[in-house]
Structures are given as structure tokens and as C-alpha cells.
Protein backbone atom coordinates (compact mmCIF):
# COMPACT_ATOMS: atom_id res chain seq x y z
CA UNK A 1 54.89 23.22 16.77
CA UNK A 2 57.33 20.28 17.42
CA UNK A 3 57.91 17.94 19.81
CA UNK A 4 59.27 14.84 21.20
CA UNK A 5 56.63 12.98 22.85
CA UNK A 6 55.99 9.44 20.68
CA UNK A 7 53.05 7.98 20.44
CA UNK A 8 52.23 4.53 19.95
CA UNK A 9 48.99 4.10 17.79
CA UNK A 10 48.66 0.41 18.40
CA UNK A 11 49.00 0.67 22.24
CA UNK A 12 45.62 0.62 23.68
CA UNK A 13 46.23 2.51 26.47
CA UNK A 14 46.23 6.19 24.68
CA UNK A 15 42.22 5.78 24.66
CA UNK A 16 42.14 5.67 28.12
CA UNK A 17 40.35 7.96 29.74
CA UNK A 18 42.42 10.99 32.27
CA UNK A 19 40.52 11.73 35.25
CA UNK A 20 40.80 15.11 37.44
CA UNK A 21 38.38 15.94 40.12
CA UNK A 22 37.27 18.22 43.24
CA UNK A 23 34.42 17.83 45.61
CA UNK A 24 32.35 19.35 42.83
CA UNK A 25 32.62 17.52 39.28
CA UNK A 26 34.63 15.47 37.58
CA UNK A 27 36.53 15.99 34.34
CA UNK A 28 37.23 13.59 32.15
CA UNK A 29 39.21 13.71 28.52
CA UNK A 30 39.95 10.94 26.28
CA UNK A 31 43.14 11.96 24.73
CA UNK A 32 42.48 9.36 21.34
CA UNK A 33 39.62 10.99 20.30
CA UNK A 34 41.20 14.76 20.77
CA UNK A 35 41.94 16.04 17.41
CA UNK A 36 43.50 19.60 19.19
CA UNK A 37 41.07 21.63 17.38
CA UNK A 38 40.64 24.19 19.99
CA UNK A 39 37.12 24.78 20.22
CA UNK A 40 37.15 23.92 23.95
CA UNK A 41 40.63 26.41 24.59
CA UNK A 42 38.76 29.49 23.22
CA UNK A 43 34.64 29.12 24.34
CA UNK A 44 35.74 28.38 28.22
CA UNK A 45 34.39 31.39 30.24
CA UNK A 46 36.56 30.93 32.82
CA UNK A 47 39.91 29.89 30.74
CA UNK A 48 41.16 26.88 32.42
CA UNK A 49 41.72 24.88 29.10
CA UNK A 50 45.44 25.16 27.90
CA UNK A 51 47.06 22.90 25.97
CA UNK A 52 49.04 19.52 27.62
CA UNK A 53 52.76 19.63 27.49
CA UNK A 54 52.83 16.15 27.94
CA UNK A 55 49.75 14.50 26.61
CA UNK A 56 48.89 14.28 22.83
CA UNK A 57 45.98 13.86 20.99
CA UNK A 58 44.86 11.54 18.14
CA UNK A 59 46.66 13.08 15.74
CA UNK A 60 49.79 13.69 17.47
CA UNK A 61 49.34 17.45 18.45
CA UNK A 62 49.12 18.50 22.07
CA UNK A 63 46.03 17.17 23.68
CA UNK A 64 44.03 19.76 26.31
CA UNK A 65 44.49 19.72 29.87
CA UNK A 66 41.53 21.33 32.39
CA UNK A 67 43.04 22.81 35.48
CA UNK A 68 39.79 21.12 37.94
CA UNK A 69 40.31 23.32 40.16
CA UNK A 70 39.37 26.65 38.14
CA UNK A 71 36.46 24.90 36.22
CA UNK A 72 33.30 26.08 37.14
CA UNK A 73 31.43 22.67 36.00
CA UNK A 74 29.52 24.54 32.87
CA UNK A 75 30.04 21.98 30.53
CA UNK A 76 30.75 24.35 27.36
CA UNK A 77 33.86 22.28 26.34
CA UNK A 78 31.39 19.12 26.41
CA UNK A 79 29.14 20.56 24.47
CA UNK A 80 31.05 21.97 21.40
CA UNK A 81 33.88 19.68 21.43
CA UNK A 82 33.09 17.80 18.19
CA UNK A 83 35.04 14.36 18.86
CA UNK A 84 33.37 14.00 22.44
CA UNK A 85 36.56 13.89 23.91
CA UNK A 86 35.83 15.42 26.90
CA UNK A 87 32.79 14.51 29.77
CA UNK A 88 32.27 17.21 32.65
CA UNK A 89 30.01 15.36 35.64
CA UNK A 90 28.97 17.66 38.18
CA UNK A 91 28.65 16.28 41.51
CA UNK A 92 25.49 17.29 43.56
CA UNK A 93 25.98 19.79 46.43
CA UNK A 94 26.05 17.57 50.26
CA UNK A 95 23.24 18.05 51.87
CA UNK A 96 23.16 20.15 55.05
């Protein structure tokens, strides 16, 4: 797969955390420790992984992208993703 985006490795900035939330979590990937294995893509029950036409990962592939707003909050990509680049914080329900 080929593409143009470059990629600094000396800049900083690409282990910056990308932020996306809802009233109910917050999901949070850090694009320099992605690797693009995949793991995340293929165990999310409800398929809202895909892979980031913009953003890459640590080694230059595509990096993943959550759509927030389909994520149910079960924190399956958290837990298998094996460079911890991704943190899912659910927030607690408002009190009625």
C-alpha cells in the first residue's frame, strides 16, 4: 500500500496523543506507538476501527482511526493492542 503522507521521525509532535469524544468516553490513540498491526481493526464487535487515510503510524503505515460515535466504550482494542497505543475512558452515566 503506498502513499504520500511524510513523516518526520524527529518532530515530536507525531507522539502526541489524538483525542475523539461523546458524552460517554473518550478515545484516545497515540499514533507513534501504532505499529498498524490490526489486532484492534478485526476484534472490535461493533467495527468502528478502519484504518486513517491521513494519519500514520510508527512505522509509516496507516495508523487506526475510531469513529467515537459508533464505539460502544468496551475497551477490546485497549486491551489487545500490544503497543498501548490506544486508551478508551468511559465517562460515568449523569446522575438523574
Amino acid at each position: 500500500m503506498a502513499n504520500n503522507i511524510k513523516v518526520d521521525l524527529n518532530d515530536p509532535a507525531r507522539f502526541r496523543p489524538v483525542v475523539a469524544e461523546n458524552d460517554k468516553h473518550r478515545n484516545t490513540r497515540f499514533l507513534g506507538l501504532c505499529k498498524s498491526c490490526g489486532e484492534c481493526v478485526v476484534k472490535c464487535p461493533v467495527k468502528c476501527i478502519s484504518w486513517d487515510p491521513k494519519e500514520l503510524g510508527q512505522l509509516g503505515e496507516p495508523a487506526i482511526i475510531i469513529d467515537v460515535d459508533k464505539c460502544i466504550g468496551c475497551e477490546i482494542c485497549e486491551q489487545i493492542c500490544p503497543d498501548c497505543a490506544i486508551e478508551i475512558t468511559n465517562k460515568p452515566k449523569p446522575k438523574t
